[in-house]
PDB file of N, CA and C in Angstrom:
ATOM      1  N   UNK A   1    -164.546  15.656 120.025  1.00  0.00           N
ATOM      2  CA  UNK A   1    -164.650  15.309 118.609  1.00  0.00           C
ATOM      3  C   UNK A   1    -166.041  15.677 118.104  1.00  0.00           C
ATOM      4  N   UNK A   2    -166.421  16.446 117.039  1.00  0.00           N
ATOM      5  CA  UNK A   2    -166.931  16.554 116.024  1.00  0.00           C
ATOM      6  C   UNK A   2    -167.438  16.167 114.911  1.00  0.00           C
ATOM      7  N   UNK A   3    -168.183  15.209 114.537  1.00  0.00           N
ATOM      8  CA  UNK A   3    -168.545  14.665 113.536  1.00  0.00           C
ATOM      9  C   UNK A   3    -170.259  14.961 112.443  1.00  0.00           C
ATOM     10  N   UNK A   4    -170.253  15.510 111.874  1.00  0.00           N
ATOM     11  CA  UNK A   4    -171.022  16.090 111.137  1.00  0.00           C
ATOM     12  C   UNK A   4    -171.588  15.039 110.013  1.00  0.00           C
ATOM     13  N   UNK A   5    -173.012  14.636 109.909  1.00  0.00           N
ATOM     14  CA  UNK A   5    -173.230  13.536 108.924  1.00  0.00           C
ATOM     15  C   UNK A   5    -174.493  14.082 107.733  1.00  0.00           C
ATOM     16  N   UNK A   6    -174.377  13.726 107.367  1.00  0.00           N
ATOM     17  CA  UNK A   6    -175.346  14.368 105.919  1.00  0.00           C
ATOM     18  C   UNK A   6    -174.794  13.753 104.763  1.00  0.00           C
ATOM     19  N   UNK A   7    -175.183  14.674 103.718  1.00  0.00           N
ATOM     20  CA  UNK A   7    -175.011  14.478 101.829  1.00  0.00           C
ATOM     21  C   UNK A   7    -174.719  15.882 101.529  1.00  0.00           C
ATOM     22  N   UNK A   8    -173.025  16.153 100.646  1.00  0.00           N
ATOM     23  CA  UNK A   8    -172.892  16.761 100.670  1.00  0.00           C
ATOM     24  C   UNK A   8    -173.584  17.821  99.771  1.00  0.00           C
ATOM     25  N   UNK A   9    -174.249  17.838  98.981  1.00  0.00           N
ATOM     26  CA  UNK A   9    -175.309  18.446  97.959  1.00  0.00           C
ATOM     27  C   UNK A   9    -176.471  18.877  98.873  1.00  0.00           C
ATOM     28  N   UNK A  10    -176.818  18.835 100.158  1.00  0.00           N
ATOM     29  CA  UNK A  10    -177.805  19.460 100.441  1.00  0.00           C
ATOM     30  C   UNK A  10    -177.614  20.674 101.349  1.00  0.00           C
ATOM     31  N   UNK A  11    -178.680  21.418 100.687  1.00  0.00           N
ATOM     32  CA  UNK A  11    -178.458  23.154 101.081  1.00  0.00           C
ATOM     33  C   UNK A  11    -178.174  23.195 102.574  1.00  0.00           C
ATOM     34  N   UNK A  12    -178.737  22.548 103.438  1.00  0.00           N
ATOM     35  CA  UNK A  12    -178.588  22.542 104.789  1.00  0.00           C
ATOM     36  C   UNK A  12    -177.136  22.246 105.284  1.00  0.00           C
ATOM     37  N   UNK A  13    -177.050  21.069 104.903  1.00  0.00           N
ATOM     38  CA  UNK A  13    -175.571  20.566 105.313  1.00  0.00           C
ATOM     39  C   UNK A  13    -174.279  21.671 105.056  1.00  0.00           C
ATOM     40  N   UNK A  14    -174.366  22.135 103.810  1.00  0.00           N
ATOM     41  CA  UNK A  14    -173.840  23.468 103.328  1.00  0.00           C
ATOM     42  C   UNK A  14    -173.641  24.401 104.426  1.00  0.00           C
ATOM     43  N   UNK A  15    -174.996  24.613 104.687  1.00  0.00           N
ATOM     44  CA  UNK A  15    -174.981  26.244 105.476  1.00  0.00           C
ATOM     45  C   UNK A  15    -174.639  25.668 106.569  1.00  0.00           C
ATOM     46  N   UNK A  16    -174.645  24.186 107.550  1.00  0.00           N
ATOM     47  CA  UNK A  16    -173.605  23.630 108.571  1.00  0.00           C
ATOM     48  C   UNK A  16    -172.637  24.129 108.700  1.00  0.00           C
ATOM     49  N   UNK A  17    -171.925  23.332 107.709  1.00  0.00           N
ATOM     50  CA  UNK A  17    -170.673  23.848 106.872  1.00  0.00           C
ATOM     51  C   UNK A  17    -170.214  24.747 106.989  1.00  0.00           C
ATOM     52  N   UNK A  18    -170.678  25.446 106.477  1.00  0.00           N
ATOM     53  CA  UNK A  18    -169.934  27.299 106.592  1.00  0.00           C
ATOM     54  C   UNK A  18    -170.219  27.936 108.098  1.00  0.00           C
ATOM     55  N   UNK A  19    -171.337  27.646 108.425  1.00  0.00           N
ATOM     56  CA  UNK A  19    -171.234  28.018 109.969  1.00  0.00           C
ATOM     57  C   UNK A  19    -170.125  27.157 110.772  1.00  0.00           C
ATOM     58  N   UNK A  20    -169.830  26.150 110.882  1.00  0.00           N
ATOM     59  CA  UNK A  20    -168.590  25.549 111.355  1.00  0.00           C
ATOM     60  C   UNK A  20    -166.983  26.160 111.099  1.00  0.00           C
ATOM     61  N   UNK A  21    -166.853  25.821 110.244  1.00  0.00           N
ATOM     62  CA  UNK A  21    -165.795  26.514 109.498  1.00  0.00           C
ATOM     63  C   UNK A  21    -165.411  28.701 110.067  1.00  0.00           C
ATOM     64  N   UNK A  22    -166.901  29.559 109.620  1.00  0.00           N
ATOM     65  CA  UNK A  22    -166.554  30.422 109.682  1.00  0.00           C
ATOM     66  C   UNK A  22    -166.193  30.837 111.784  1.00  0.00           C
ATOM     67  N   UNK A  23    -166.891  29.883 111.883  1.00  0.00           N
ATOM     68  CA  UNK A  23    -167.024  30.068 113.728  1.00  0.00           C
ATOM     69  C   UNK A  23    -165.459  29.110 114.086  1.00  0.00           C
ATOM     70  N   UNK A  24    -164.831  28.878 113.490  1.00  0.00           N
ATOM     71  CA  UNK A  24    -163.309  27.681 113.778  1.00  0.00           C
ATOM     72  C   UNK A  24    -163.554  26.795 114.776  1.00  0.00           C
ATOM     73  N   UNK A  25    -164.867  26.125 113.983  1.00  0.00           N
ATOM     74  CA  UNK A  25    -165.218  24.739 114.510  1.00  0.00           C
ATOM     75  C   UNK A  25    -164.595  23.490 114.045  1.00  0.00           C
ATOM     76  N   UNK A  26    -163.731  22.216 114.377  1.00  0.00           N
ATOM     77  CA  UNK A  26    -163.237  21.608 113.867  1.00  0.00           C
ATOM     78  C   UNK A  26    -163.869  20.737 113.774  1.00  0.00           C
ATOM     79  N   UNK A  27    -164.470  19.868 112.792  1.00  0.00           N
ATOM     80  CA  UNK A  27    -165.153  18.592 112.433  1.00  0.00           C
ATOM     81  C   UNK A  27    -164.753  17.814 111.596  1.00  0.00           C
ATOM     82  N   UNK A  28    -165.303  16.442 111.560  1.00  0.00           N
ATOM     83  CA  UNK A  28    -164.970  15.841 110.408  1.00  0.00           C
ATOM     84  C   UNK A  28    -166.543  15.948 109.715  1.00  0.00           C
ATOM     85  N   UNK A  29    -166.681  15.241 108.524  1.00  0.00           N
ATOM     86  CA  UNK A  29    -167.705  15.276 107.867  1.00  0.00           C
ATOM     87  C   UNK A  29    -168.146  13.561 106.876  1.00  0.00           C
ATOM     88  N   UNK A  30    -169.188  12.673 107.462  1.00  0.00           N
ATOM     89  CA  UNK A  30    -169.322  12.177 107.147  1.00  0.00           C
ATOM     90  C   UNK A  30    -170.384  11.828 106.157  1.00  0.00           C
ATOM     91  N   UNK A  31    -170.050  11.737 104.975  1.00  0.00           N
ATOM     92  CA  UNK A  31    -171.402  11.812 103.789  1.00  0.00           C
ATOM     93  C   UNK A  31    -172.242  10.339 103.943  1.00  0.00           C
ATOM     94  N   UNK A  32    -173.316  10.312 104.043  1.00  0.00           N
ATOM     95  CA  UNK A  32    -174.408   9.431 104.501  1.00  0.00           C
ATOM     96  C   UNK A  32    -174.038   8.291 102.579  1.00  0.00           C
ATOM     97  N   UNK A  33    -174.263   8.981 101.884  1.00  0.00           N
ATOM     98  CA  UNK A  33    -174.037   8.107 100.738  1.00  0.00           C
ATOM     99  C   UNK A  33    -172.385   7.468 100.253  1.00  0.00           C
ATOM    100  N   UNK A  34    -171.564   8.298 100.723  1.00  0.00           N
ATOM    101  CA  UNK A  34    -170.694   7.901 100.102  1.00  0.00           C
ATOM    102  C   UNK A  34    -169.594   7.089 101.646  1.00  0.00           C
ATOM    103  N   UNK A  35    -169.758   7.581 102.485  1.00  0.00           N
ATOM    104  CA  UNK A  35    -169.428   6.217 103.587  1.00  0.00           C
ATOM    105  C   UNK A  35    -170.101   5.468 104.543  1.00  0.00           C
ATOM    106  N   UNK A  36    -171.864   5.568 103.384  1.00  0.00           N
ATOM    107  CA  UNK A  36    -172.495   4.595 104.741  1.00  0.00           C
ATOM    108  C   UNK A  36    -172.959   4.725 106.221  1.00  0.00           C
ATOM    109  N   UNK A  37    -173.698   3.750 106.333  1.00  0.00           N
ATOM    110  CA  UNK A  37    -174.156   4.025 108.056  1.00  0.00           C
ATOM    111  C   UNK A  37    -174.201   2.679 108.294  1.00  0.00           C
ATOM    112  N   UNK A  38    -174.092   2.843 109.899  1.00  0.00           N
ATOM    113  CA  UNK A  38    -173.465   1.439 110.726  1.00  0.00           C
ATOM    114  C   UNK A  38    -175.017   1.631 111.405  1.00  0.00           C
ATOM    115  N   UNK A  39    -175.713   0.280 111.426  1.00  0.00           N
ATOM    116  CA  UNK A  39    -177.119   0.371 112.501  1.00  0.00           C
ATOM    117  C   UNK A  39    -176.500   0.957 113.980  1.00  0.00           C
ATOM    118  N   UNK A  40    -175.720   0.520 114.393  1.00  0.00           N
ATOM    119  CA  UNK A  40    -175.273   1.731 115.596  1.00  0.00           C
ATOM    120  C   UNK A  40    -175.751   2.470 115.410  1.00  0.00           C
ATOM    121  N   UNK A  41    -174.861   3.571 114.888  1.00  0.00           N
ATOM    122  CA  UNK A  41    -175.138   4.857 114.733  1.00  0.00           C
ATOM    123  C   UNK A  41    -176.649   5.149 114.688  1.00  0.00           C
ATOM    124  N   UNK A  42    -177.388   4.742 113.748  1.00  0.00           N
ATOM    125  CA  UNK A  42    -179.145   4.860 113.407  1.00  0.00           C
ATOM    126  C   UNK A  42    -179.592   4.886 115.365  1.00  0.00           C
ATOM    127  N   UNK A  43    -178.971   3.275 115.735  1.00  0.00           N
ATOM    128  CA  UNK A  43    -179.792   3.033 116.633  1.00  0.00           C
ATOM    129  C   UNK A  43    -179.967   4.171 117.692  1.00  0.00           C
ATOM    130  N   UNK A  44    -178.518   4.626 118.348  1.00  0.00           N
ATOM    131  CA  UNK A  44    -177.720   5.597 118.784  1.00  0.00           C
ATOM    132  C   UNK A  44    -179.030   6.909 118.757  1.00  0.00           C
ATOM    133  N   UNK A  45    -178.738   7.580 117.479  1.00  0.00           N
ATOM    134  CA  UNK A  45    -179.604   8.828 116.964  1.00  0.00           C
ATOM    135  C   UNK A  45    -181.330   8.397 117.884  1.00  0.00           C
ATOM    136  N   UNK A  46    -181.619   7.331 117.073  1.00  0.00           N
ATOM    137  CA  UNK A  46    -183.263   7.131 117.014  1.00  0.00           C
ATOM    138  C   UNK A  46    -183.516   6.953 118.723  1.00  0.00           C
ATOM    139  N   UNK A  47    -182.433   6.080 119.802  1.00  0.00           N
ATOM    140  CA  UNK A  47    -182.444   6.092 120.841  1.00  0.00           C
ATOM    141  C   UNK A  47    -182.745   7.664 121.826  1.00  0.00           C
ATOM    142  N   UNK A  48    -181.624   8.373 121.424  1.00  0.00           N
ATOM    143  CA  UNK A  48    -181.649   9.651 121.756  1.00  0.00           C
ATOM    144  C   UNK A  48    -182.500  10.481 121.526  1.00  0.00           C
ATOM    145  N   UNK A  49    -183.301  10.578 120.307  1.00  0.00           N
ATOM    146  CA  UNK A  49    -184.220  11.755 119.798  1.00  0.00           C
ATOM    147  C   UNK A  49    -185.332  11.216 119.327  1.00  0.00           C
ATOM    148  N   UNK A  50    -185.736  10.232 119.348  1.00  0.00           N
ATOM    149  CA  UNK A  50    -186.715   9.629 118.794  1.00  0.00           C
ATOM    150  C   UNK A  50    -186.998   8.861 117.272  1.00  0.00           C
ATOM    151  N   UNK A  51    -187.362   7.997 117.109  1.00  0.00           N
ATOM    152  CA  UNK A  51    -187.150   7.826 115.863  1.00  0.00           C
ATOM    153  C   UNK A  51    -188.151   8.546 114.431  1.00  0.00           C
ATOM    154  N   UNK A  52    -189.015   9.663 115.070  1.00  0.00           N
ATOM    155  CA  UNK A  52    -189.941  10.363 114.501  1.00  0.00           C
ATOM    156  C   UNK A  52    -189.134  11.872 114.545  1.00  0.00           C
ATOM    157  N   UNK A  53    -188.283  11.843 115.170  1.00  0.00           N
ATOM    158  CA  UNK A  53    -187.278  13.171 114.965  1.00  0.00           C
ATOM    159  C   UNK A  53    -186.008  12.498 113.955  1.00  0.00           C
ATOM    160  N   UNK A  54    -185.644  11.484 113.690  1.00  0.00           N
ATOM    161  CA  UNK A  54    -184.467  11.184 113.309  1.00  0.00           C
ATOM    162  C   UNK A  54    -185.406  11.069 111.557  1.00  0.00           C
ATOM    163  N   UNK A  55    -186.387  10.454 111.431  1.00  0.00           N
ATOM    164  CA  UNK A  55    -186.928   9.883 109.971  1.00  0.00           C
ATOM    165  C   UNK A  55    -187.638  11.353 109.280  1.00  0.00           C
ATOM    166  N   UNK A  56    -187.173  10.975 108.497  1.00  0.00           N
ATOM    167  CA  UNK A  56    -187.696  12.797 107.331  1.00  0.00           C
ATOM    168  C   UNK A  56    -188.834  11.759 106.397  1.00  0.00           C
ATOM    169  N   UNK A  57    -189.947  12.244 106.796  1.00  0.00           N
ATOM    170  CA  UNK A  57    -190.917  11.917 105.979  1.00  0.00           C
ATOM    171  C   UNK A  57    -191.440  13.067 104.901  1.00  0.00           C
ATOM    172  N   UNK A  58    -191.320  14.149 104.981  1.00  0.00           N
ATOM    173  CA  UNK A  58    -190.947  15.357 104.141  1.00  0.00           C
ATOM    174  C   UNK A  58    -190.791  15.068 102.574  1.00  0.00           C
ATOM    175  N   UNK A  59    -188.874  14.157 103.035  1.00  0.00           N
ATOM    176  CA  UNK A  59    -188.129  14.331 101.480  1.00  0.00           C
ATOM    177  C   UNK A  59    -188.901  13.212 100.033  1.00  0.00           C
ATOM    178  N   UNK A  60    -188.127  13.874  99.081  1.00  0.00           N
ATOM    179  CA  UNK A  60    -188.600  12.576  98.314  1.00  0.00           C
ATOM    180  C   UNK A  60    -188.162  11.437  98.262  1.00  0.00           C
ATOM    181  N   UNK A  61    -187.291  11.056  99.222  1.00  0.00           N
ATOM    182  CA  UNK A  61    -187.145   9.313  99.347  1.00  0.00           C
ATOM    183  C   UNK A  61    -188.069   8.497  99.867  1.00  0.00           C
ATOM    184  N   UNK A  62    -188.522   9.159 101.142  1.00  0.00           N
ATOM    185  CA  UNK A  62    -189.812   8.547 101.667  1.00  0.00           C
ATOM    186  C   UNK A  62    -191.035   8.082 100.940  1.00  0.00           C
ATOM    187  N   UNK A  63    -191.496   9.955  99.753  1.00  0.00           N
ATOM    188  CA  UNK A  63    -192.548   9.864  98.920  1.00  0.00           C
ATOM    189  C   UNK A  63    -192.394   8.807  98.087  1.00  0.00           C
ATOM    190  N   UNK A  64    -191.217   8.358  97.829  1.00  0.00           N
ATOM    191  CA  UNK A  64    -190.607   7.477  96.851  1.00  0.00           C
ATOM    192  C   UNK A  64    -191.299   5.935  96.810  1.00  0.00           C
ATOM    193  N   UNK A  65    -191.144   5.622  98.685  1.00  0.00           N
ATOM    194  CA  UNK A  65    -191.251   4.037  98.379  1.00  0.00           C
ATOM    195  C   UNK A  65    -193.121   3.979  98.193  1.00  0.00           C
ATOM    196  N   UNK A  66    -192.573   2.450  97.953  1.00  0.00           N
ATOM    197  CA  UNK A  66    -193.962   2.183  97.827  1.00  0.00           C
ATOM    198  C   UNK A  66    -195.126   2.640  99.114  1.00  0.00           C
ATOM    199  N   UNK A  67    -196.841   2.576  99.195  1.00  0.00           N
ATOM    200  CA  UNK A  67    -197.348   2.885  99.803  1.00  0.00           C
ATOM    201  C   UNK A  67    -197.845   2.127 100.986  1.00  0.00           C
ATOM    202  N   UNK A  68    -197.310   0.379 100.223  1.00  0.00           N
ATOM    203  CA  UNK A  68    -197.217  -0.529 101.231  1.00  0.00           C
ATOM    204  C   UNK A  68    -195.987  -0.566 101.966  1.00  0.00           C
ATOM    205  N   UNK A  69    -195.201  -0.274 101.137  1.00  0.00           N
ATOM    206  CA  UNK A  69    -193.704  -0.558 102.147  1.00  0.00           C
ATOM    207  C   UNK A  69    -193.741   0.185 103.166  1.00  0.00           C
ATOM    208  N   UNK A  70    -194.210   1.265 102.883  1.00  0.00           N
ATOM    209  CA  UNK A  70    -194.136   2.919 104.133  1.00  0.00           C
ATOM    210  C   UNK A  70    -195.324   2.529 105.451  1.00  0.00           C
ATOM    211  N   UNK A  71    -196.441   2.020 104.621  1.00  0.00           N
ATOM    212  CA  UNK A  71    -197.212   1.852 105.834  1.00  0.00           C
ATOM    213  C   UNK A  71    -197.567   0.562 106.907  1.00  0.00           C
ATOM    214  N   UNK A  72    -196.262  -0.709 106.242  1.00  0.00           N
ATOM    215  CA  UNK A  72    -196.016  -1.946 107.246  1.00  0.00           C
ATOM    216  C   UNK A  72    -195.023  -1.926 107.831  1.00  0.00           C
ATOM    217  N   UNK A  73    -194.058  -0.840 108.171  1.00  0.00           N
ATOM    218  CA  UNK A  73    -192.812  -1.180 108.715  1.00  0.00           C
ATOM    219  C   UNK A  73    -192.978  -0.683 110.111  1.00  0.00           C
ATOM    220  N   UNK A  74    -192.727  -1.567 111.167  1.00  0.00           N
ATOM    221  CA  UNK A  74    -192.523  -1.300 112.111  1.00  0.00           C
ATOM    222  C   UNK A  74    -190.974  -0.494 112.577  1.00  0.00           C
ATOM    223  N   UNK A  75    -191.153  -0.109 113.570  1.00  0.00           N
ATOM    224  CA  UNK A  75    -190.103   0.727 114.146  1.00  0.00           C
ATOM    225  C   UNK A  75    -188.680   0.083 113.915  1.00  0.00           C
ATOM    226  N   UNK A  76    -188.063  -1.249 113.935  1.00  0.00           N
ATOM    227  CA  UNK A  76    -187.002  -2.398 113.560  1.00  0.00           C
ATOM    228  C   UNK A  76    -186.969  -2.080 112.342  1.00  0.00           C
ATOM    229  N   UNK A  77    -188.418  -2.060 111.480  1.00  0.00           N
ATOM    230  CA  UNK A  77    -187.939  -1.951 110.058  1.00  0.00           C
ATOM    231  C   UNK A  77    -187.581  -0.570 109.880  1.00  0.00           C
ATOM    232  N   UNK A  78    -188.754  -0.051 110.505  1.00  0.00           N
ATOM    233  CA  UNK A  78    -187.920   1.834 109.875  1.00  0.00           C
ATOM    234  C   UNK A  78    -186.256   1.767 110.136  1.00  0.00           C
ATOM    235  N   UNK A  79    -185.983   0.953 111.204  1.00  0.00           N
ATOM    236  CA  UNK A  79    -184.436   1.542 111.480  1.00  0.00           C
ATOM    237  C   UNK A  79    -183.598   1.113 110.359  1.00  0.00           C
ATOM    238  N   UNK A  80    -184.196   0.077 109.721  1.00  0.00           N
ATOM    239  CA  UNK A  80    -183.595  -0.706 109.427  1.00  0.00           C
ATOM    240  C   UNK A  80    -183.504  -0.252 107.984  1.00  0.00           C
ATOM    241  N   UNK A  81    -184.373   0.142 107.603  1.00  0.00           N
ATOM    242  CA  UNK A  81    -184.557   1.055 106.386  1.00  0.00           C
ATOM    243  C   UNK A  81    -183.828   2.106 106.023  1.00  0.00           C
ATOM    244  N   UNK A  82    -183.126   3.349 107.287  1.00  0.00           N
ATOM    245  CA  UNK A  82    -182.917   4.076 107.309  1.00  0.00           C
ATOM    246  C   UNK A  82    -180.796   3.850 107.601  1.00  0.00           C
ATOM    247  N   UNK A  83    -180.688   2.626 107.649  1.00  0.00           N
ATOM    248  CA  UNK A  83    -179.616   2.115 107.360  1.00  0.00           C
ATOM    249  C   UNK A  83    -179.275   2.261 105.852  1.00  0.00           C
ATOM    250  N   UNK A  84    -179.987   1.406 105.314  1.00  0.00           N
ATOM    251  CA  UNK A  84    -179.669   0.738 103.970  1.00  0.00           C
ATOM    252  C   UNK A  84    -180.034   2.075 102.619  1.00  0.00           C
ATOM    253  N   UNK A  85    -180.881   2.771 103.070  1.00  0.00           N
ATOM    254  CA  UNK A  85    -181.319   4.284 102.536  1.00  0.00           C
ATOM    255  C   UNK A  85    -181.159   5.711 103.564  1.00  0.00           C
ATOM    256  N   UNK A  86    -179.865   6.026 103.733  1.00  0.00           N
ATOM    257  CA  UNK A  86    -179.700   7.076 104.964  1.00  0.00           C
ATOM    258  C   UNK A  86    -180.528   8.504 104.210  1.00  0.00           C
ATOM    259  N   UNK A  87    -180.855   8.763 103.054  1.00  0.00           N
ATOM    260  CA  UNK A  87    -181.309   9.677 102.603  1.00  0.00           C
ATOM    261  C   UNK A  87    -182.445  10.176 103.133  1.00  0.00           C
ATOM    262  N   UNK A  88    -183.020   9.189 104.081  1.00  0.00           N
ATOM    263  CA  UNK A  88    -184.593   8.914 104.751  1.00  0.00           C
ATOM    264  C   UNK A  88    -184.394   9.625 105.973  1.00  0.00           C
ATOM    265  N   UNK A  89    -183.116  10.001 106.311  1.00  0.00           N
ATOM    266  CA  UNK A  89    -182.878  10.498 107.782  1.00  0.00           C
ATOM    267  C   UNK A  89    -182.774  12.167 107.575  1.00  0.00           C
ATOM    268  N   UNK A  90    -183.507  12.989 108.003  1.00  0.00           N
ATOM    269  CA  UNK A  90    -182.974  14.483 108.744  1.00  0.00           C
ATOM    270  C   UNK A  90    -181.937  14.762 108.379  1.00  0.00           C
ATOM    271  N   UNK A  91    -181.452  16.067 108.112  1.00  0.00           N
ATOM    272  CA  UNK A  91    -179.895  16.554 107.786  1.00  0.00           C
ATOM    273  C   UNK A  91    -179.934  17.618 108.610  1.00  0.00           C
ATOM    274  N   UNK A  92    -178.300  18.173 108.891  1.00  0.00           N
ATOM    275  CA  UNK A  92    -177.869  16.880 109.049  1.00  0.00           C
ATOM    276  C   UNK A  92    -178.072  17.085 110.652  1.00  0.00           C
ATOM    277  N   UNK A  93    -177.189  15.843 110.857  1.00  0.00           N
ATOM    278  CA  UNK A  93    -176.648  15.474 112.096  1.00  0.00           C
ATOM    279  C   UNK A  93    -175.337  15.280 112.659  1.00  0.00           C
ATOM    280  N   UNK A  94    -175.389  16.143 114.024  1.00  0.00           N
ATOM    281  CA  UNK A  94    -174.180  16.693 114.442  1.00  0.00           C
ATOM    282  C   UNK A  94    -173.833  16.362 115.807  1.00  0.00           C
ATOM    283  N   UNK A  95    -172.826  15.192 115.651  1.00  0.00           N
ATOM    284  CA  UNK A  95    -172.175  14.709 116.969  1.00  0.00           C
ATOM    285  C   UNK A  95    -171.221  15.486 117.889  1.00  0.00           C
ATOM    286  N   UNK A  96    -171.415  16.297 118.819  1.00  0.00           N
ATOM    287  CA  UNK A  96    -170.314  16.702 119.664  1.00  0.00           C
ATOM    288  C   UNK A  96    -170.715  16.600 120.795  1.00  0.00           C
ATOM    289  N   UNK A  97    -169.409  16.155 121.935  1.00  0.00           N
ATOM    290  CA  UNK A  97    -168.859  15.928 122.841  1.00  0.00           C
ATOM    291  C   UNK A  97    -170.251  15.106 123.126  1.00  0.00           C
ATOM    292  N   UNK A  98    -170.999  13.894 123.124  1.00  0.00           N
ATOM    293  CA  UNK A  98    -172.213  13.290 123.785  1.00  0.00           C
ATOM    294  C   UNK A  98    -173.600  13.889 123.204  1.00  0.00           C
ATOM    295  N   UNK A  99    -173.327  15.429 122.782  1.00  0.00           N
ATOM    296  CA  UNK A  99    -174.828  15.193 122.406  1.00  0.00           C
ATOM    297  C   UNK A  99    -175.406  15.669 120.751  1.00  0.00           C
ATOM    298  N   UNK A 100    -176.214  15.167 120.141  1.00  0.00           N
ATOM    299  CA  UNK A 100    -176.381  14.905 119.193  1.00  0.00           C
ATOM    300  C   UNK A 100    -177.691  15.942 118.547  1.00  0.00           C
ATOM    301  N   UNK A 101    -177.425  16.593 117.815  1.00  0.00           N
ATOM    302  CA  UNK A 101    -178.511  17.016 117.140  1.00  0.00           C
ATOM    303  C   UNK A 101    -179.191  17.036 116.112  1.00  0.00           C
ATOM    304  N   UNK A 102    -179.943  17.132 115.038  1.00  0.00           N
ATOM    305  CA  UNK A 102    -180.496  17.141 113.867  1.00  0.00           C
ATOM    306  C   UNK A 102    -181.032  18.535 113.297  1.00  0.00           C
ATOM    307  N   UNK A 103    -180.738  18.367 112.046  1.00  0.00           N
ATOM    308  CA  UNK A 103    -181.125  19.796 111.542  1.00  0.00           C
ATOM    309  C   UNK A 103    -180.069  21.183 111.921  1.00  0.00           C
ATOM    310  N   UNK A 104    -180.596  22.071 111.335  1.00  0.00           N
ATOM    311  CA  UNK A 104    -179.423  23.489 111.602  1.00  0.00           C
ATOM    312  C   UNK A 104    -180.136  24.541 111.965  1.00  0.00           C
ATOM    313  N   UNK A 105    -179.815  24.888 113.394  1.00  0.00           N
ATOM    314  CA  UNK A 105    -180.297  26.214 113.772  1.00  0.00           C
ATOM    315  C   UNK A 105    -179.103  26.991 114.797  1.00  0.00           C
ATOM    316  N   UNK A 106    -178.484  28.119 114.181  1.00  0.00           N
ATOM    317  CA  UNK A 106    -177.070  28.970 114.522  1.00  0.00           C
ATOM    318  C   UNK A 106    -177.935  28.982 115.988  1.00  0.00           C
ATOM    319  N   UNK A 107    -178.219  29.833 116.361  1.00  0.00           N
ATOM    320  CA  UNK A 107    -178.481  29.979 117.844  1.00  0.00           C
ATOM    321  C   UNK A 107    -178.658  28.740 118.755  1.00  0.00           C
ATOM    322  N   UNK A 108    -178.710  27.749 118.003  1.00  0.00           N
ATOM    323  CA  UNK A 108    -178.525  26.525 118.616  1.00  0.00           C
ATOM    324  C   UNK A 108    -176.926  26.211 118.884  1.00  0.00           C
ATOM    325  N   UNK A 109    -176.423  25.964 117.425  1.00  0.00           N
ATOM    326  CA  UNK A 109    -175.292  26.048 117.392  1.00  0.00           C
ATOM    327  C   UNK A 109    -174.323  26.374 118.009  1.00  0.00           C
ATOM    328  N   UNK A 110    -174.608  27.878 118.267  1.00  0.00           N
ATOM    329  CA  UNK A 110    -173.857  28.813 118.889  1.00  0.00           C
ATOM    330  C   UNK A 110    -173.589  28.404 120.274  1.00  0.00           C
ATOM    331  N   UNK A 111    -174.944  28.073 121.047  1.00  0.00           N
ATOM    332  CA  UNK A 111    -175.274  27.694 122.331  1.00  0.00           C
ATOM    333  C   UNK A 111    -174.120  26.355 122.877  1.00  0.00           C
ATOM    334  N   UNK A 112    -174.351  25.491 121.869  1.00  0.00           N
ATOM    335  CA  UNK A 112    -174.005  24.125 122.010  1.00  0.00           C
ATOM    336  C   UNK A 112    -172.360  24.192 122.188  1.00  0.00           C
ATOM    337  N   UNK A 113    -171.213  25.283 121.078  1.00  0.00           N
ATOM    338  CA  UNK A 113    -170.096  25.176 121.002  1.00  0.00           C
ATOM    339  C   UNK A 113    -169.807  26.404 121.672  1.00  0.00           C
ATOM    340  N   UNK A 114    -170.969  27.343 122.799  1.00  0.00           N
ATOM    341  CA  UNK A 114    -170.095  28.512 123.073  1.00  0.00           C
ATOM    342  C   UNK A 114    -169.508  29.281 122.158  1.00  0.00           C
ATOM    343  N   UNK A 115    -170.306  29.881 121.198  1.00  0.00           N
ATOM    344  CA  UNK A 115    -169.484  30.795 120.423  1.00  0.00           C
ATOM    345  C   UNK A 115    -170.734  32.030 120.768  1.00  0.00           C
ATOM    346  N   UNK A 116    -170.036  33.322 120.719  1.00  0.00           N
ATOM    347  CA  UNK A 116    -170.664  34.571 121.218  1.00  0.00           C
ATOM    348  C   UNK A 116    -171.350  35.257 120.245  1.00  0.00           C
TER     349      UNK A 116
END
């Protein structure tokens, strides 16, 4: 199983997308805003890759919060943050068979599902 998580409006997730699809990759696709995230899942990701690979300090949600909020949250709170605002997380992220990745790179891709 296949599960693909992001927002569907972002350019990345897109070009996922079409690389899945044009390679007859079967996935589902779960939009971070419109069905939510389970702290599992967060915990899951941040367990596996770190929680400094999973948090996009980059986008403008991050730039967004306040300058106190960003710089008292411990690691519980970041997760916890990144629940309740998934926009804060990396795009996307791509569950197959156990292992999990972030971000989009085809030669990765390629590697991961065996396609030539």
């Amino acid at each position: 199983m296949t599960t693909l998580y992001g927002i569907s409006n972002c350019d990345t997730v897109r070009k996922t997308r079409k690389w899945l699809e044009t390679n007859s990759q079967a996935y589902e696709f779960h939009d971070f805003r419109k069905d939510g995230l389970q702290r599992a899942q967060v915990d899951r990701w941040c367990d596996a890759l770190g929680l400094e690979t999973v948090l996009n300090k980059r986008g403008t949600t991050w730039r967004a919060l306040p300058a106190e909020q960003r710089d008292n949250l411990d690691e519980d709170g970041l997760r916890a943050l990144l629940v309740e605002q998934p926009t804060l997380i990396k795009r996307p992220v791509l569950e197959h068979n156990g292992e999990i990745r972030i971000g989009f790179k085809a030669d990765d891709y390629a590697a991961l599902f065996g396609v030539a």
